[in-house]
PDB file of N, CA and C in Angstrom:
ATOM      1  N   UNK A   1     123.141 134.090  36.247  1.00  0.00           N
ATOM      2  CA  UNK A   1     121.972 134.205  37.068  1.00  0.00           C
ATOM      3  C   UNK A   1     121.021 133.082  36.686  1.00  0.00           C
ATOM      4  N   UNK A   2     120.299 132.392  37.446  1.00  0.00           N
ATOM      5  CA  UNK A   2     119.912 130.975  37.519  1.00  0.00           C
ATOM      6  C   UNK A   2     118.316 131.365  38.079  1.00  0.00           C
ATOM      7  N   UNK A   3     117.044 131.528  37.491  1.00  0.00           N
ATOM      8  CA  UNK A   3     116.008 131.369  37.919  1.00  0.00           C
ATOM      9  C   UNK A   3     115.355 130.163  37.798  1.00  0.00           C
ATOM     10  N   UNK A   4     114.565 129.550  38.782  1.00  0.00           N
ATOM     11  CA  UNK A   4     114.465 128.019  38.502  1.00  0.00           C
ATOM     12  C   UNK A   4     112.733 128.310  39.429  1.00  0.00           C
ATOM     13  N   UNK A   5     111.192 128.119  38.668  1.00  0.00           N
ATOM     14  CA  UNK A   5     110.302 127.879  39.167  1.00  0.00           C
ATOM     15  C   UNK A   5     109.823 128.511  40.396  1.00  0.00           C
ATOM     16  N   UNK A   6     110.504 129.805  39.536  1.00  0.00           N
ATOM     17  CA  UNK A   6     109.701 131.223  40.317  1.00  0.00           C
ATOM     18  C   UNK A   6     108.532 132.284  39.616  1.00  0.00           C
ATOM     19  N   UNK A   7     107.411 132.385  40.218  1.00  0.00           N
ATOM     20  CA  UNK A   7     106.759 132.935  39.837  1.00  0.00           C
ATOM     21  C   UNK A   7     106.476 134.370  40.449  1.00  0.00           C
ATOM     22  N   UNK A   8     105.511 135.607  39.921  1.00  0.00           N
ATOM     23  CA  UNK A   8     105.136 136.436  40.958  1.00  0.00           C
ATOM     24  C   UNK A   8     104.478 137.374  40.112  1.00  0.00           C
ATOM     25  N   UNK A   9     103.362 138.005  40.362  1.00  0.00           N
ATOM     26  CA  UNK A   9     102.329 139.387  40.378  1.00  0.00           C
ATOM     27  C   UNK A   9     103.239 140.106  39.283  1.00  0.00           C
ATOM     28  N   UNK A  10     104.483 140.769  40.093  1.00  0.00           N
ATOM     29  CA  UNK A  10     104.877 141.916  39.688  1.00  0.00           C
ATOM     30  C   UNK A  10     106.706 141.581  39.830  1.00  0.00           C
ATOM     31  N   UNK A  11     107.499 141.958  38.982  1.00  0.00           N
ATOM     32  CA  UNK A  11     108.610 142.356  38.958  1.00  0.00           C
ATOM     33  C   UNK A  11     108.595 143.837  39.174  1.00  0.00           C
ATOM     34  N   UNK A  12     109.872 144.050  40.455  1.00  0.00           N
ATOM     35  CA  UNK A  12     110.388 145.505  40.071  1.00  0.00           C
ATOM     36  C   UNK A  12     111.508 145.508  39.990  1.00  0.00           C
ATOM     37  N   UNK A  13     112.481 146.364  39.403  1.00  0.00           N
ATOM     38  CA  UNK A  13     113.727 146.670  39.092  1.00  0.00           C
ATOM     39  C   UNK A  13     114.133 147.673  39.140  1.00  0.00           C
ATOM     40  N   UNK A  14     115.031 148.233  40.059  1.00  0.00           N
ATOM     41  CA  UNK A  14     115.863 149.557  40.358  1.00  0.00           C
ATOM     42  C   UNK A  14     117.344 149.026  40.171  1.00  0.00           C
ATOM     43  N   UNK A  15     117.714 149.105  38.855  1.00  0.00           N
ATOM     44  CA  UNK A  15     119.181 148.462  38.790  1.00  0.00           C
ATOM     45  C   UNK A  15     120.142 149.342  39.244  1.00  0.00           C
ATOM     46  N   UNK A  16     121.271 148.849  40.067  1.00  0.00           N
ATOM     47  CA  UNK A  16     122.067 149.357  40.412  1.00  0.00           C
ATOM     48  C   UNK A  16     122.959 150.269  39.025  1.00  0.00           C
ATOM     49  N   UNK A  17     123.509 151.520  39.172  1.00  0.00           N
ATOM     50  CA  UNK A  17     123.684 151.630  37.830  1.00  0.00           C
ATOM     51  C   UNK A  17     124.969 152.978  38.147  1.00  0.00           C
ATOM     52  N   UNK A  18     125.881 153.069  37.232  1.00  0.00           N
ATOM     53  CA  UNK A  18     126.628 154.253  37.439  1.00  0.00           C
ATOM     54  C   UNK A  18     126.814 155.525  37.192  1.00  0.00           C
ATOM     55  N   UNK A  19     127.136 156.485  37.761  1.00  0.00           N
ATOM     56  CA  UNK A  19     127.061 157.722  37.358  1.00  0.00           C
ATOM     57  C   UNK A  19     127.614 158.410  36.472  1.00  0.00           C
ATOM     58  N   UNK A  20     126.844 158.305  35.453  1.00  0.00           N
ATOM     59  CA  UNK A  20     127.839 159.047  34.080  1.00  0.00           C
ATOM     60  C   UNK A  20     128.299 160.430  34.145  1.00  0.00           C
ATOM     61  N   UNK A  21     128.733 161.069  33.238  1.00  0.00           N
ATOM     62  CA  UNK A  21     129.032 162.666  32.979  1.00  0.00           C
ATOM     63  C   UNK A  21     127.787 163.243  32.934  1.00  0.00           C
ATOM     64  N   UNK A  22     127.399 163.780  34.274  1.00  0.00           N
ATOM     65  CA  UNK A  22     126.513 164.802  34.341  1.00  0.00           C
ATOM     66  C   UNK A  22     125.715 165.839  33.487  1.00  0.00           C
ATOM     67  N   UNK A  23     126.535 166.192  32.231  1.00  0.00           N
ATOM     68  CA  UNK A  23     126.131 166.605  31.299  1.00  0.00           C
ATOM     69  C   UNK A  23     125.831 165.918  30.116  1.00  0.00           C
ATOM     70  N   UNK A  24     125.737 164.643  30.341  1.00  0.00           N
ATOM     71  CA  UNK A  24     124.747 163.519  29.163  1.00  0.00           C
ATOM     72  C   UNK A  24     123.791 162.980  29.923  1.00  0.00           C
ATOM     73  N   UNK A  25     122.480 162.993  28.957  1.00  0.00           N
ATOM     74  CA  UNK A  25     121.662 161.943  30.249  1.00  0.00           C
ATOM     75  C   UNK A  25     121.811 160.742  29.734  1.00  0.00           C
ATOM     76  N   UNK A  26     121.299 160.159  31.096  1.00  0.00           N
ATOM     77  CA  UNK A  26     121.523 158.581  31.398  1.00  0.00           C
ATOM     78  C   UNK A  26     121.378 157.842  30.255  1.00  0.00           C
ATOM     79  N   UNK A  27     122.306 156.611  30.055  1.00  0.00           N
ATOM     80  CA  UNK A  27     121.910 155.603  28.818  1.00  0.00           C
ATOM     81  C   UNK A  27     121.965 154.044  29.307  1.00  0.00           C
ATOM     82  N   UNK A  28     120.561 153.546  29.411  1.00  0.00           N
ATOM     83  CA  UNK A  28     119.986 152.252  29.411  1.00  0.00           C
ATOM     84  C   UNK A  28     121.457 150.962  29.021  1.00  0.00           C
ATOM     85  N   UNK A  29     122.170 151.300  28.493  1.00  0.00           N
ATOM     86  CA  UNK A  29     123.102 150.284  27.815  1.00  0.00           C
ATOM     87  C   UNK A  29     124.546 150.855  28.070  1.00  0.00           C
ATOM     88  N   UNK A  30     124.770 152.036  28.619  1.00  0.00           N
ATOM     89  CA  UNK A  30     125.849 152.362  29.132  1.00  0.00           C
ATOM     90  C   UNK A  30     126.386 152.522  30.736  1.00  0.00           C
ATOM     91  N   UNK A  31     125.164 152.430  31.209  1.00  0.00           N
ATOM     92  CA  UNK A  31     125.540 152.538  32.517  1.00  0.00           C
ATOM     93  C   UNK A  31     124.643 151.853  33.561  1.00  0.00           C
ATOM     94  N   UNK A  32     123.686 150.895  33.282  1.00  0.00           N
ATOM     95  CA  UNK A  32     123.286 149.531  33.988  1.00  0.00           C
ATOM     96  C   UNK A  32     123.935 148.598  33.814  1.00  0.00           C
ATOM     97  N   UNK A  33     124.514 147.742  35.243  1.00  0.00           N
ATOM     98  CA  UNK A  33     124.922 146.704  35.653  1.00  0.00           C
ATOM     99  C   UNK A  33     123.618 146.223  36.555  1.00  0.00           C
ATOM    100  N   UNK A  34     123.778 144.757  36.629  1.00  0.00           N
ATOM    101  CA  UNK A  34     124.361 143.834  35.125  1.00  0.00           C
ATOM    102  C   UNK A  34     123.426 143.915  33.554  1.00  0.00           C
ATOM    103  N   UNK A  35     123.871 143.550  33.143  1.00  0.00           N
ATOM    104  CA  UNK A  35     123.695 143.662  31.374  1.00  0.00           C
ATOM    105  C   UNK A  35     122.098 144.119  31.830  1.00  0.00           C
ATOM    106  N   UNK A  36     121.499 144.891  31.041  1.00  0.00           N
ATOM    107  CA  UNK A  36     120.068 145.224  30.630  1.00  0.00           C
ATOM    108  C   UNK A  36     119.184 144.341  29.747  1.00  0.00           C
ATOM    109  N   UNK A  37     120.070 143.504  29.068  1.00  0.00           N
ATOM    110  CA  UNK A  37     119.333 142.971  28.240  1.00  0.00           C
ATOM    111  C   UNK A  37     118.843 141.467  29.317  1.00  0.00           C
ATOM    112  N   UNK A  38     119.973 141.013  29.771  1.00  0.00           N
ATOM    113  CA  UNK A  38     119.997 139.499  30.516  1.00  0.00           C
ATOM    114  C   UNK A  38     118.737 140.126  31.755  1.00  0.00           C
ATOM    115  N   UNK A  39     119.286 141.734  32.080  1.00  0.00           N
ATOM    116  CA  UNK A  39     117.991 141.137  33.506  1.00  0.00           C
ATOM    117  C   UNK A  39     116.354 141.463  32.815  1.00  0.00           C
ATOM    118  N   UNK A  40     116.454 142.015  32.084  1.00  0.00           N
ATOM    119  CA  UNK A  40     114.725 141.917  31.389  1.00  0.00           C
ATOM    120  C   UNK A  40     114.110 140.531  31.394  1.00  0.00           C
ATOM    121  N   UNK A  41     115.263 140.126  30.143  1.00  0.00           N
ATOM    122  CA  UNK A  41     114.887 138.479  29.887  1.00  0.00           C
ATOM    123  C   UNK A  41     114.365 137.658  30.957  1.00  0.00           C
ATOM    124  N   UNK A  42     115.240 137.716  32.088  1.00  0.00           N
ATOM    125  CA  UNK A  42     115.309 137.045  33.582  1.00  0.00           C
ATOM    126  C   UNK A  42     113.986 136.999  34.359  1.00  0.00           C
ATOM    127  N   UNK A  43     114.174 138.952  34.014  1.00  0.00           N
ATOM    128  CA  UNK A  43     112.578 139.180  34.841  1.00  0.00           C
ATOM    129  C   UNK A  43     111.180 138.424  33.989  1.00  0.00           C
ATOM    130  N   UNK A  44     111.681 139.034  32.544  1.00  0.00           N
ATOM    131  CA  UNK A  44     110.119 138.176  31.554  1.00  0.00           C
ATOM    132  C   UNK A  44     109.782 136.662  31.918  1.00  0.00           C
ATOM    133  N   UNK A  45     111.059 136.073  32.427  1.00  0.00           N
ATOM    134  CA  UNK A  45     110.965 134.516  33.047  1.00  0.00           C
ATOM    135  C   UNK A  45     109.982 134.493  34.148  1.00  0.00           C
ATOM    136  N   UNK A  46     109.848 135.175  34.962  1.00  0.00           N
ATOM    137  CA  UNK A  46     109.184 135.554  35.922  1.00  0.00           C
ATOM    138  C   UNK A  46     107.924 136.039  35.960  1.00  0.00           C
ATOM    139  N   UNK A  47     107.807 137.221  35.519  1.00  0.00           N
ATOM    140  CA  UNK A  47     106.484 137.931  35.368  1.00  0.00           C
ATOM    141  C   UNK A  47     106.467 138.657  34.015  1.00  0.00           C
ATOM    142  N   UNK A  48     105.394 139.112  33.026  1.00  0.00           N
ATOM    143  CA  UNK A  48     105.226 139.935  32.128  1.00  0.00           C
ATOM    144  C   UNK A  48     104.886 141.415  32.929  1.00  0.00           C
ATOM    145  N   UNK A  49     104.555 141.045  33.969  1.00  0.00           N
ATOM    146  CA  UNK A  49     104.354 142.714  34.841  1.00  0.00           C
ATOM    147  C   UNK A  49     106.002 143.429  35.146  1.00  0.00           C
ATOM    148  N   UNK A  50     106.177 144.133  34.813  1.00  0.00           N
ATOM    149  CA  UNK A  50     107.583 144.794  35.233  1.00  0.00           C
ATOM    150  C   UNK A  50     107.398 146.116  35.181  1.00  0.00           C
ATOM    151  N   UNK A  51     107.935 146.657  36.414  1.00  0.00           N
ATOM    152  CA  UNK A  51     108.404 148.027  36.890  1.00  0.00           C
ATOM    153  C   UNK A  51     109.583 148.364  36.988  1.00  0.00           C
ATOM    154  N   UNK A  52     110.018 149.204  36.236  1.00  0.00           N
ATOM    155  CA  UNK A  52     112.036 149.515  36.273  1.00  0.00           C
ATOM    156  C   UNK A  52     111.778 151.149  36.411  1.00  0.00           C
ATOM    157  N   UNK A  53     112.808 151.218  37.588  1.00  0.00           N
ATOM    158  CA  UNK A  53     113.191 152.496  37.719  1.00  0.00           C
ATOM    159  C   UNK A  53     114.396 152.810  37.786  1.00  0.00           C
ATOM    160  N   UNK A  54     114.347 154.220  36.449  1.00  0.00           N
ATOM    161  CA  UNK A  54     115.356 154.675  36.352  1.00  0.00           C
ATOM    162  C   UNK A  54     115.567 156.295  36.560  1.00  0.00           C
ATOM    163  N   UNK A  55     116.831 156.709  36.687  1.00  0.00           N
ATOM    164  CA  UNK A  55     116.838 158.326  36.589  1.00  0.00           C
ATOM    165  C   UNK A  55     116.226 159.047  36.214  1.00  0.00           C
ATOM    166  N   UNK A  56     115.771 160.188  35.930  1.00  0.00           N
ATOM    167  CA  UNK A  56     114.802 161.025  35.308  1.00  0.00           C
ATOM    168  C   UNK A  56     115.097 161.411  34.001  1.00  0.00           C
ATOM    169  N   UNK A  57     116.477 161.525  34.403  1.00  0.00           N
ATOM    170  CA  UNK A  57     117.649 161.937  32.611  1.00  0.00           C
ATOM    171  C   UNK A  57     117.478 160.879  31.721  1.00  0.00           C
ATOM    172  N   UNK A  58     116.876 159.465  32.216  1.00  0.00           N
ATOM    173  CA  UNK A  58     117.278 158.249  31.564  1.00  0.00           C
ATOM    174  C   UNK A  58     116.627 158.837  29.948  1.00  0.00           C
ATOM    175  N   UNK A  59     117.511 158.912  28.589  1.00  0.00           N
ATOM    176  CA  UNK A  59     117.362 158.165  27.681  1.00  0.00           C
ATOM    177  C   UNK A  59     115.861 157.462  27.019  1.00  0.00           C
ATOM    178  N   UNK A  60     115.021 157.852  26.918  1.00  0.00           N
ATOM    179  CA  UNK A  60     113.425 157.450  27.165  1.00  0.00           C
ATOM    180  C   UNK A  60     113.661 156.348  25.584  1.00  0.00           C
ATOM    181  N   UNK A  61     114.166 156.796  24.688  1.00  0.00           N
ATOM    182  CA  UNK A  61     114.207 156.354  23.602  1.00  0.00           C
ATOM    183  C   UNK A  61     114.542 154.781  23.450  1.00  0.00           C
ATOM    184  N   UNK A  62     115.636 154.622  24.356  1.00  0.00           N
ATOM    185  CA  UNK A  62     115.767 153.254  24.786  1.00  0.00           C
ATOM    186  C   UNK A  62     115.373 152.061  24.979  1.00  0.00           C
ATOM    187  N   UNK A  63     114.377 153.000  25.627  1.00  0.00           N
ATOM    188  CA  UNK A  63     113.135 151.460  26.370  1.00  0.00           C
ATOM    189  C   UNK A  63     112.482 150.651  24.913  1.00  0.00           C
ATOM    190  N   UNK A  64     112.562 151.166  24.029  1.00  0.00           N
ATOM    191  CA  UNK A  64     111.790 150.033  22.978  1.00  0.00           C
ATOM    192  C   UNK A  64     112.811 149.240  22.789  1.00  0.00           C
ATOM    193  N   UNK A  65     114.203 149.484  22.510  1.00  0.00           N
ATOM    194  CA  UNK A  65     115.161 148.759  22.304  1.00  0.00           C
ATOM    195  C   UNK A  65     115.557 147.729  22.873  1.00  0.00           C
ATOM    196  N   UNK A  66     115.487 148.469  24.644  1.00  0.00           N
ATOM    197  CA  UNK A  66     115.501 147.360  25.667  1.00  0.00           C
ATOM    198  C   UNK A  66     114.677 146.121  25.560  1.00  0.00           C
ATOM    199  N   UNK A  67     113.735 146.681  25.137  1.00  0.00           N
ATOM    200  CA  UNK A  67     112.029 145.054  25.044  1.00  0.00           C
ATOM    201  C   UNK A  67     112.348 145.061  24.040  1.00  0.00           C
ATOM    202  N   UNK A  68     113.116 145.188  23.032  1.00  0.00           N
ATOM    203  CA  UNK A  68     113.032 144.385  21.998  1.00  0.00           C
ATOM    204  C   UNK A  68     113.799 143.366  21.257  1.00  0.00           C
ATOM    205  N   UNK A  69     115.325 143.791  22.409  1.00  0.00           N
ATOM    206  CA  UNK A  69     116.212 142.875  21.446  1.00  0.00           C
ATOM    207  C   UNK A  69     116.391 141.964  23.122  1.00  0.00           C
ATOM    208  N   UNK A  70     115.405 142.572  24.209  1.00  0.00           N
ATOM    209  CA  UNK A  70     115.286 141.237  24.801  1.00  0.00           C
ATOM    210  C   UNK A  70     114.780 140.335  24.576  1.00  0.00           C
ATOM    211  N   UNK A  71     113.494 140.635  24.103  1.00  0.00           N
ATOM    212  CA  UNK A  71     112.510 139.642  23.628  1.00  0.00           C
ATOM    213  C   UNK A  71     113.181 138.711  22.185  1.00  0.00           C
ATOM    214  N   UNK A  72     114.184 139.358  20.850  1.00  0.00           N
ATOM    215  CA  UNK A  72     114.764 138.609  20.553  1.00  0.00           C
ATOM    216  C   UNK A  72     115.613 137.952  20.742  1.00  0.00           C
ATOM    217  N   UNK A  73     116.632 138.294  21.245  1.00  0.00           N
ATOM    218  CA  UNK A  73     117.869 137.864  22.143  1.00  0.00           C
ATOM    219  C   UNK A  73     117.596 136.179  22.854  1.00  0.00           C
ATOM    220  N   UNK A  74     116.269 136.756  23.107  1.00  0.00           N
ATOM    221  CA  UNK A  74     116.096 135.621  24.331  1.00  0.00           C
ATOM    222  C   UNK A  74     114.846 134.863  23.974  1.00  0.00           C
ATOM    223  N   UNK A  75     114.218 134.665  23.214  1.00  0.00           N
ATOM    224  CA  UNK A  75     113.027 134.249  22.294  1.00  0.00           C
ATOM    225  C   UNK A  75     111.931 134.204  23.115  1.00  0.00           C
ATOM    226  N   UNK A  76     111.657 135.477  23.303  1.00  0.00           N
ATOM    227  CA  UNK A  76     110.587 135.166  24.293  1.00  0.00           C
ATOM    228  C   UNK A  76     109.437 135.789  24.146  1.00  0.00           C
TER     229      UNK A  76
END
């Protein structure tokens, strides 16, 4: 994925994502396509404003993980 001298207000993100076993809730790193970590980064290229929506089951614990080994991952 190739962002090149795009700017904007607000990122949102509703990642396409798959349906796990009903009886686990959702996990941030198991069942978003594409990678979670690459589209954060992508979006932080873009805007520091970001909105992601996910399931209700999602995993809440996650989200620090998500911003964090994007932000290292990707030095940003």
């Amino acid at each position: 994925m190739k962002i090149q001298n795009i700017t904007a207000d607000v990122v949102f993100l509703g990642p396409t994502y798959e349906i796990g076993n009903p009886d686990e809730p959702f996990s941030i790193f198991k069942n978003v396509q594409p990678d979670p970590l690459n589209l954060l980064a992508k979006s932080l290229e873009v805007s520091y404003k970001i909105a992601i929506q996910f399931p209700g089951d999602t995993q809440l614990e996650e989200l620090p993980r998500l911003f964090n080994e994007s932000l290292e991952k990707y030095g940003l």
